[in-house]
N, C-alpha and C. Protein backbone atom coordinates (compact mmCIF):
# COMPACT_ATOMS: atom_id res chain seq x y z
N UNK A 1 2.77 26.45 -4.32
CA UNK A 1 3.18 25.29 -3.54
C UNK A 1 4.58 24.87 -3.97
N UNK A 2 5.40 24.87 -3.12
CA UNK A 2 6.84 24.56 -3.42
C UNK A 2 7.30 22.77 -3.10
N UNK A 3 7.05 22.07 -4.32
CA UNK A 3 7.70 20.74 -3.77
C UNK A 3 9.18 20.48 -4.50
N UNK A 4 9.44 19.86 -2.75
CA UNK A 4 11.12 19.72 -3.03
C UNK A 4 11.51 18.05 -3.41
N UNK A 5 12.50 17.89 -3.51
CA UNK A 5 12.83 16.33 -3.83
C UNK A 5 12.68 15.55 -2.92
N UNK A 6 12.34 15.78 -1.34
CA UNK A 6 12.07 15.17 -0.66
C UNK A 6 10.56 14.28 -1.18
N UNK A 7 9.49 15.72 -1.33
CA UNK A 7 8.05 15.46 -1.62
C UNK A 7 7.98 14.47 -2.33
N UNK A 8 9.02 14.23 -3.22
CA UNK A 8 9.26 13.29 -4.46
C UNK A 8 9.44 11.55 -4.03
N UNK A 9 10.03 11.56 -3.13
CA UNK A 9 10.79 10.38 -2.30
C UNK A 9 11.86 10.28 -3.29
N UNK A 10 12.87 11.60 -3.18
CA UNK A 10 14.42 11.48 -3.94
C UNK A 10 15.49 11.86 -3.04
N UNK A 11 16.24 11.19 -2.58
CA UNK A 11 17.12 11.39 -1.23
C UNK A 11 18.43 11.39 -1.99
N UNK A 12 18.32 12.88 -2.17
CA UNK A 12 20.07 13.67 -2.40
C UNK A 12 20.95 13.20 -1.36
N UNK A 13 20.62 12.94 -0.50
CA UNK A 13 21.77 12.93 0.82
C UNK A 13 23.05 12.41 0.71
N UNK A 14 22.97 11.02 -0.42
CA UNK A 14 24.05 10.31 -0.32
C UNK A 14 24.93 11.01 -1.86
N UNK A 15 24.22 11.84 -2.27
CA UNK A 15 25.13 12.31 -3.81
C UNK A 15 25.13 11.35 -4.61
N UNK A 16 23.82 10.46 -4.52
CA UNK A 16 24.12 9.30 -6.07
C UNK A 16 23.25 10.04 -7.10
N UNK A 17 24.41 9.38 -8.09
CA UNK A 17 23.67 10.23 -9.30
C UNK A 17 22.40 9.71 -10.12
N UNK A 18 21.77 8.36 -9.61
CA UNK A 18 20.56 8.54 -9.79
C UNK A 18 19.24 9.13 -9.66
N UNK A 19 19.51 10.04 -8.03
CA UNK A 19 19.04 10.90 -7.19
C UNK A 19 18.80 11.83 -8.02
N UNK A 20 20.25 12.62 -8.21
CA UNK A 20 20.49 13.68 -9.00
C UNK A 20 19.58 14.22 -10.35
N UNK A 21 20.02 12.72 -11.18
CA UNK A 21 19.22 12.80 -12.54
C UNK A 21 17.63 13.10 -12.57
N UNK A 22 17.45 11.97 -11.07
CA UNK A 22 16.01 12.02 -10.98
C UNK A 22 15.12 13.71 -10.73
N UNK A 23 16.02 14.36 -9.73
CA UNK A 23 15.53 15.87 -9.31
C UNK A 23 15.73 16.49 -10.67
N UNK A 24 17.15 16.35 -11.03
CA UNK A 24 16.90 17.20 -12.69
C UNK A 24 15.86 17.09 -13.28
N UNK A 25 15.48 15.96 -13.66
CA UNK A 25 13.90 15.78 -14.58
C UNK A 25 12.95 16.40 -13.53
N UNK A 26 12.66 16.10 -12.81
CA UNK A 26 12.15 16.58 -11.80
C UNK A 26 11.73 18.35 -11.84
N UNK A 27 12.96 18.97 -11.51
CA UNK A 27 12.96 20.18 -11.56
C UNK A 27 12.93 20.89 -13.01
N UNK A 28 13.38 20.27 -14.25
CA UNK A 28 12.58 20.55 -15.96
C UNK A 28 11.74 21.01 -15.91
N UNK A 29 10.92 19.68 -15.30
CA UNK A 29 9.43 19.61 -15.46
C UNK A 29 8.84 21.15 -14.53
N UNK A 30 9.18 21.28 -13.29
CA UNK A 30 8.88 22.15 -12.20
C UNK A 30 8.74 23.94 -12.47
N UNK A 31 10.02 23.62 -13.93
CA UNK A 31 10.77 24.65 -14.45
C UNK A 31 9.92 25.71 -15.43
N UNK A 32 8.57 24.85 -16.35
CA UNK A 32 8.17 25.49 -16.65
C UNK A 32 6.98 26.45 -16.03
N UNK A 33 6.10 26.83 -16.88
CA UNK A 33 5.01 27.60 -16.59
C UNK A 33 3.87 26.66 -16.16
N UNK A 34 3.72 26.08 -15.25
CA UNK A 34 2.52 25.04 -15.40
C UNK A 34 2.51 25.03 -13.88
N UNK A 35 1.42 24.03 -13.34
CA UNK A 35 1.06 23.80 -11.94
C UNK A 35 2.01 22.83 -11.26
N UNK A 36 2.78 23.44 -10.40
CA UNK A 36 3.85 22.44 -9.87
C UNK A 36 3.20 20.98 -9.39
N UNK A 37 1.98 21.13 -8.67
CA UNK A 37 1.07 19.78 -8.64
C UNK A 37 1.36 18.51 -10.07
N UNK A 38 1.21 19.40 -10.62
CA UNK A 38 0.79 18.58 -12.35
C UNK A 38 2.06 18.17 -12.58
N UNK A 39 3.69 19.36 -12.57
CA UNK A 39 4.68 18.64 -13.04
C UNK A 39 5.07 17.41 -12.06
N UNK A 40 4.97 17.64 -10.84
CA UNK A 40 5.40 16.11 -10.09
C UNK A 40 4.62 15.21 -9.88
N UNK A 41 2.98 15.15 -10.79
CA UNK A 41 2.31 13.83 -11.24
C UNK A 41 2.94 13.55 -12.65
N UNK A 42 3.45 14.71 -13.56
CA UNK A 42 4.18 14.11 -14.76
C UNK A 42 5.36 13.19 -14.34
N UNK A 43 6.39 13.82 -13.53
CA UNK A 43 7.48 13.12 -12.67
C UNK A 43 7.05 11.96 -12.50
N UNK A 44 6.52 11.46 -11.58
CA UNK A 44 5.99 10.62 -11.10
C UNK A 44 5.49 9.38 -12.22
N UNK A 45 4.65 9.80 -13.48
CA UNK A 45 4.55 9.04 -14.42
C UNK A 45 5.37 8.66 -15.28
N UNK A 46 6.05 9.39 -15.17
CA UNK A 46 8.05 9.50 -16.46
C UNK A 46 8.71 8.27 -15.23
N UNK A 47 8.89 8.81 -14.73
CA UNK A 47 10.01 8.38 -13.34
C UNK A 47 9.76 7.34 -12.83
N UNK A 48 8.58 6.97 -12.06
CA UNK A 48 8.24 5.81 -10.91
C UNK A 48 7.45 4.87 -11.87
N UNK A 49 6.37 5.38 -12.43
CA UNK A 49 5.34 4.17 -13.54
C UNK A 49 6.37 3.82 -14.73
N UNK A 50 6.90 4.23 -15.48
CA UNK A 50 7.24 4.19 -16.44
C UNK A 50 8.75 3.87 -16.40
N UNK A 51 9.71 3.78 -15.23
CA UNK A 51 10.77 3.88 -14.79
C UNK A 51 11.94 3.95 -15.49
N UNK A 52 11.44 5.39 -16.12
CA UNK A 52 12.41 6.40 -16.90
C UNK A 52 13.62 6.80 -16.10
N UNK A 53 14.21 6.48 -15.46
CA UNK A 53 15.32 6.94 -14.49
C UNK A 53 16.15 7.07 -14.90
N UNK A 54 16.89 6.99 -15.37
CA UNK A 54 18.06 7.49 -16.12
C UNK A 54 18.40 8.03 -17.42
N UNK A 55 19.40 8.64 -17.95
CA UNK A 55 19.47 9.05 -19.20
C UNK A 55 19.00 8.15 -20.24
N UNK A 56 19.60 6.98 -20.65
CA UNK A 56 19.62 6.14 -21.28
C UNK A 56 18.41 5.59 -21.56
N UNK A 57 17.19 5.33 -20.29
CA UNK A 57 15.93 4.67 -19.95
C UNK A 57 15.09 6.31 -21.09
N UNK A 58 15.44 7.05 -20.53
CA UNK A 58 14.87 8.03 -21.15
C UNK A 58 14.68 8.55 -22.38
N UNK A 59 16.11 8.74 -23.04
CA UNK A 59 16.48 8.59 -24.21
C UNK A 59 15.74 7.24 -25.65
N UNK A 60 15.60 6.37 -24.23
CA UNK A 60 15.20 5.07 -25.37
C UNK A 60 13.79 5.35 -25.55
N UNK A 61 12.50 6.33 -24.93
CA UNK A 61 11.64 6.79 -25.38
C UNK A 61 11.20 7.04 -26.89
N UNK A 62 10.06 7.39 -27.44
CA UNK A 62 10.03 8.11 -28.26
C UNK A 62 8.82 9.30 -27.76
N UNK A 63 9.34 9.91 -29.10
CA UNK A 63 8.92 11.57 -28.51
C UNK A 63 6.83 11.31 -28.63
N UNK A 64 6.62 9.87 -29.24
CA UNK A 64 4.94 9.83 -28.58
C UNK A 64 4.88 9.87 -27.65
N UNK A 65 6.23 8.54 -27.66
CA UNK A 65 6.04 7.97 -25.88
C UNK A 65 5.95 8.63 -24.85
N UNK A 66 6.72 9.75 -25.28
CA UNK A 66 6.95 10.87 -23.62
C UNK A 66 5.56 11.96 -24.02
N UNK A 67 5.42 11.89 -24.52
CA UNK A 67 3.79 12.81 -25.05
C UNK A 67 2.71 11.96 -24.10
N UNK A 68 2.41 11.00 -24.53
CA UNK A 68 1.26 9.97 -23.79
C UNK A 68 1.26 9.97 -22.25
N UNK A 69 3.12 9.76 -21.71
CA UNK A 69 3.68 9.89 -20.22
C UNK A 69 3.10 11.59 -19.90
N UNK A 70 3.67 12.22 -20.75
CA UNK A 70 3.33 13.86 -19.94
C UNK A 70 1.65 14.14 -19.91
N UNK A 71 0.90 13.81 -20.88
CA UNK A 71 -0.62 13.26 -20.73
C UNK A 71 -1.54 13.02 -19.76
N UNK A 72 -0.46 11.66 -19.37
CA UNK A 72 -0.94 10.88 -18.52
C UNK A 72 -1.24 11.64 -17.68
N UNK A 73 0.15 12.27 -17.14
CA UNK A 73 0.12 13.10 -16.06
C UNK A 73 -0.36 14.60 -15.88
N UNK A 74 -1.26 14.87 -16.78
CA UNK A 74 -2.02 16.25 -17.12
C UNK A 74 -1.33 17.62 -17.49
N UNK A 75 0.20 17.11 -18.06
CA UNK A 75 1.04 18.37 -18.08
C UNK A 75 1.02 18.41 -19.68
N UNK A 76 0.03 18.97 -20.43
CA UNK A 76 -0.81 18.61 -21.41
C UNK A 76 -0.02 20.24 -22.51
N UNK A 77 -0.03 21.42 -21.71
CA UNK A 77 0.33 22.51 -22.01
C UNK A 77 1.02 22.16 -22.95
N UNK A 78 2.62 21.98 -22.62
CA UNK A 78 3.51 22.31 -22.96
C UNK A 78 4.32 20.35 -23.76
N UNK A 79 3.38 19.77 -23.58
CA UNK A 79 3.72 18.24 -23.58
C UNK A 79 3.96 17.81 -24.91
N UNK A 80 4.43 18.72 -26.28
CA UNK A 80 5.22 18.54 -27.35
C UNK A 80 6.45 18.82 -27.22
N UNK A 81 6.72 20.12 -26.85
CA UNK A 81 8.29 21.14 -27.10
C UNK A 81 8.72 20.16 -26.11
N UNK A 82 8.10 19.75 -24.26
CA UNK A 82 8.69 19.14 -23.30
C UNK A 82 9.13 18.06 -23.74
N UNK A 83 8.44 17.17 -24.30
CA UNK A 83 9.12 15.57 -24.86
C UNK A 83 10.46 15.72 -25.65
N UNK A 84 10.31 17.17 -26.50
CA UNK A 84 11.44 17.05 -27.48
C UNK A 84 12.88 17.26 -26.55
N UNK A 85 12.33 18.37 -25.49
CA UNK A 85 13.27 18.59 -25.07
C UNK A 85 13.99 17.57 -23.61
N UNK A 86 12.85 16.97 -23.11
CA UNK A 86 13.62 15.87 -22.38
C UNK A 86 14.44 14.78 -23.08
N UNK A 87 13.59 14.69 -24.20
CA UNK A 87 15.11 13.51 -25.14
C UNK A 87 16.18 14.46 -25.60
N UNK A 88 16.35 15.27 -26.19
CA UNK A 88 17.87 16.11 -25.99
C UNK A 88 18.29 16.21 -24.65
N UNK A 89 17.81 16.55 -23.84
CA UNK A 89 18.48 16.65 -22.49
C UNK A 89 19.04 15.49 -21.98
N UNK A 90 18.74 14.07 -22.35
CA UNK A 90 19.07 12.97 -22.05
C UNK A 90 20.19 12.72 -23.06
N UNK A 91 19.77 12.60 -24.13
CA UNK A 91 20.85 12.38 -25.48
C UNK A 91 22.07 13.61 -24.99
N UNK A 92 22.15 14.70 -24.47
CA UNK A 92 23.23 15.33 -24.94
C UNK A 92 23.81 15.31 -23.16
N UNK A 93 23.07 14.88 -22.14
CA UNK A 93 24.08 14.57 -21.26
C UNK A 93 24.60 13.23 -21.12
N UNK A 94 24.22 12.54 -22.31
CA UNK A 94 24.90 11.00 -22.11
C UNK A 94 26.29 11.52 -23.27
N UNK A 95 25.93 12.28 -24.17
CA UNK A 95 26.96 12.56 -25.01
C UNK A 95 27.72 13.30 -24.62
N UNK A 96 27.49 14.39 -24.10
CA UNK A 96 28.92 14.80 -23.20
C UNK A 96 29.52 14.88 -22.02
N UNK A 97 28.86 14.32 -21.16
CA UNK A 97 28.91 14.22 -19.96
C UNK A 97 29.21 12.65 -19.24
N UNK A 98 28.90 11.73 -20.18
CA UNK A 98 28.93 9.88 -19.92
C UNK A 98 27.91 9.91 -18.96
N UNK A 99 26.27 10.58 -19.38
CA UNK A 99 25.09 10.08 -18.85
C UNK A 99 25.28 10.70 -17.33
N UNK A 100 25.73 11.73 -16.93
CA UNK A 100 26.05 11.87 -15.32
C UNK A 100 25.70 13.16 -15.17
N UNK A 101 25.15 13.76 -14.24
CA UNK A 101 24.85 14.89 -13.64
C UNK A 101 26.16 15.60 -12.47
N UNK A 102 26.95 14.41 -11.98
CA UNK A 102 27.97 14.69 -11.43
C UNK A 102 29.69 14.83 -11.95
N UNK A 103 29.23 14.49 -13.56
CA UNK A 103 30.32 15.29 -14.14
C UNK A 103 30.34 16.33 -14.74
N UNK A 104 29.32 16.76 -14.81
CA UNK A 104 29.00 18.03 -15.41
C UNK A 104 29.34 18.69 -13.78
N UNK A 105 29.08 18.73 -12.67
CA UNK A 105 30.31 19.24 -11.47
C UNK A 105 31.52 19.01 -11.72
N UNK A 106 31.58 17.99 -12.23
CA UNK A 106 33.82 17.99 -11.96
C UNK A 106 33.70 18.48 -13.34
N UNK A 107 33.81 18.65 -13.95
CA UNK A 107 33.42 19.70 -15.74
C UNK A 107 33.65 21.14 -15.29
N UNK A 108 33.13 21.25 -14.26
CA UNK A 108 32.74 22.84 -13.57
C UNK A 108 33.41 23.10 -12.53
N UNK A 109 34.57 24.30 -12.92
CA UNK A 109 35.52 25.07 -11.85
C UNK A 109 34.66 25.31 -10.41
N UNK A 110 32.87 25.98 -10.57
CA UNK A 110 32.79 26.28 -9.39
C UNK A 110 31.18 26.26 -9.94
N UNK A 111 30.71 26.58 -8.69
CA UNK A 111 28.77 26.61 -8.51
C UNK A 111 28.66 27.37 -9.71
N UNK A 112 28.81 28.51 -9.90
CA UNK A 112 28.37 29.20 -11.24
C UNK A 112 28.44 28.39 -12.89
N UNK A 113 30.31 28.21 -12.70
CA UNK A 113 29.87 27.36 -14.13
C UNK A 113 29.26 26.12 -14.46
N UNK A 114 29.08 25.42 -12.77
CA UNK A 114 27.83 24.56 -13.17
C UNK A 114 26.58 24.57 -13.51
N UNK A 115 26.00 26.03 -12.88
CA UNK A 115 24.81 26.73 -13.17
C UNK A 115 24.49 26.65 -14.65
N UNK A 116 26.17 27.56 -14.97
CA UNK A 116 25.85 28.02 -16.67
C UNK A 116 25.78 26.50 -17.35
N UNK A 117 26.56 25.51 -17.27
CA UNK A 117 26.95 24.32 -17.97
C UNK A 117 25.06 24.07 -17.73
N UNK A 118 24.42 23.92 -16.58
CA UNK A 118 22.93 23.13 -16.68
C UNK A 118 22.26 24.35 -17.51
N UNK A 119 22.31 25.19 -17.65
CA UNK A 119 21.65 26.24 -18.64
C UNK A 119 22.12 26.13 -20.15
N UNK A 120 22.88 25.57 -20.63
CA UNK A 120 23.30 25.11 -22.14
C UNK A 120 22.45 23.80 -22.48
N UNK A 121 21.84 23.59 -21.51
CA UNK A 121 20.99 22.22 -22.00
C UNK A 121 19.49 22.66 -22.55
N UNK A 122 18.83 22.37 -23.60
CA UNK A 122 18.05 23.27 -24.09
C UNK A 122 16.56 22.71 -23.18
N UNK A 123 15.97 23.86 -22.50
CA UNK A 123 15.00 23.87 -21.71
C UNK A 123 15.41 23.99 -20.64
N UNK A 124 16.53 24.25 -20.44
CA UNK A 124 16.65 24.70 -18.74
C UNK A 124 17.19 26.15 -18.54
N UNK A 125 16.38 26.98 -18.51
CA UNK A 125 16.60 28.21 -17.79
C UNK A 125 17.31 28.68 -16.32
N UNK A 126 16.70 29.87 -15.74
CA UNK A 126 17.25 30.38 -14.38
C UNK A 126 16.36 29.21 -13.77
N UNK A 127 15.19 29.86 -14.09
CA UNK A 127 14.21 28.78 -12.99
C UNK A 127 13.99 27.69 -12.68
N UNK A 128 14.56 26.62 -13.86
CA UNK A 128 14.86 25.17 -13.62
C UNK A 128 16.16 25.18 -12.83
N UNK A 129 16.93 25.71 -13.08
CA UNK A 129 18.34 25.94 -12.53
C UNK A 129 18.42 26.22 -10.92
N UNK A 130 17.04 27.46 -10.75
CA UNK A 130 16.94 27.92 -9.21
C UNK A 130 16.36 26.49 -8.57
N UNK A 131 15.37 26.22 -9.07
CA UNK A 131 14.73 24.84 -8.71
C UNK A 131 15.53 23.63 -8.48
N UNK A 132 16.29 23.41 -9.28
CA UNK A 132 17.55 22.12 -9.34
C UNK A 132 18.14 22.74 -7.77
N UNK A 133 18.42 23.26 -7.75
CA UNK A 133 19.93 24.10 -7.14
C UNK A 133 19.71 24.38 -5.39
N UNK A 134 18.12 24.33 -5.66
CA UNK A 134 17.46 24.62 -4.22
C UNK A 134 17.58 23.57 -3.13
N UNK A 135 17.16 22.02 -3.84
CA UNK A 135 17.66 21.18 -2.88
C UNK A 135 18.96 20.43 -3.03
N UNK A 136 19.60 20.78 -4.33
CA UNK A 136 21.04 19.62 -4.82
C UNK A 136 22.18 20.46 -4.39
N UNK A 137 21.91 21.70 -3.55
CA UNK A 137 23.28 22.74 -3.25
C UNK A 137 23.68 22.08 -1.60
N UNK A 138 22.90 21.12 -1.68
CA UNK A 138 23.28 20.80 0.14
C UNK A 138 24.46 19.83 -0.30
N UNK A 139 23.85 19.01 -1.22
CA UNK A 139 24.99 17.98 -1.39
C UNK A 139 26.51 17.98 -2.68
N UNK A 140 25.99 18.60 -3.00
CA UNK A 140 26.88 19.31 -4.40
C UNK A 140 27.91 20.30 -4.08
N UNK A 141 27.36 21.02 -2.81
CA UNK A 141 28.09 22.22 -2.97
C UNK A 141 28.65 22.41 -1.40
């Protein structure tokens, strides 16, 4: 089952980068090995209940906290390494990036080295990357 950021109620259309951030976590989660059902009830519990939306909101977690959130939401697998790695992913795009998903584009000559730049973030592979890229290439690119 393929859900896109629409399924989510996340409207890329206008290129705000709360949108953005939101599909990134979004697509993390989507990214691993698990039931895409399950990662966008984790989404959904990070994101909408818990209203983790942004780097910063996220970051101010702790790594129980996002354990209990990924729980909640039955993405149980992988719901240690994932917590660690959604607070680095937050911490190191507020640190080099000033918290933005859309400077890591102006950072990036072209689609590829934005690809590679979201693949230096630890936990995001091809497949989070294909996933991100699937619905944020309408407005990004």
């Amino acid at each position: 089952m393929v859900i896109g950021a629409a399924d989510l109620n996340i409207d890329l259309a206008e290129k705000a980068e709360e949108a953005l951030f939101k599909w990134l976590i979004a697509s993390f989660l989507m990214g691993k090995r698990i039931r895409s059902d399950v990662a966008a009830q984790a989404y959904r519990i990070i994101v909408e209940k818990h209203h983790r939306d942004t780097p910063d909101k996220l970051a101010a977690c702790t790594h129980g906290q996002l354990v209990r959130m990924l729980g909640e939401g039955r993405y149980t697998r992988y719901d240690e390494s994932t917590a660690n790695r959604l607070l680095k992913l937050s911490e190191r795009l507020t640190r080099d990036y000033g918290g933005k998903v859309l400077n890591i584009l102006e950072a990036s000559k072209d689609r590829s080295e934005f690809e590679a730049r979201l693949k230096e973030f630890e936990g995001i592979g091809p497949k989070t990357v294909e996933i991100f890229m699937r619905d944020a290439q309408q407005v990004l690119y």
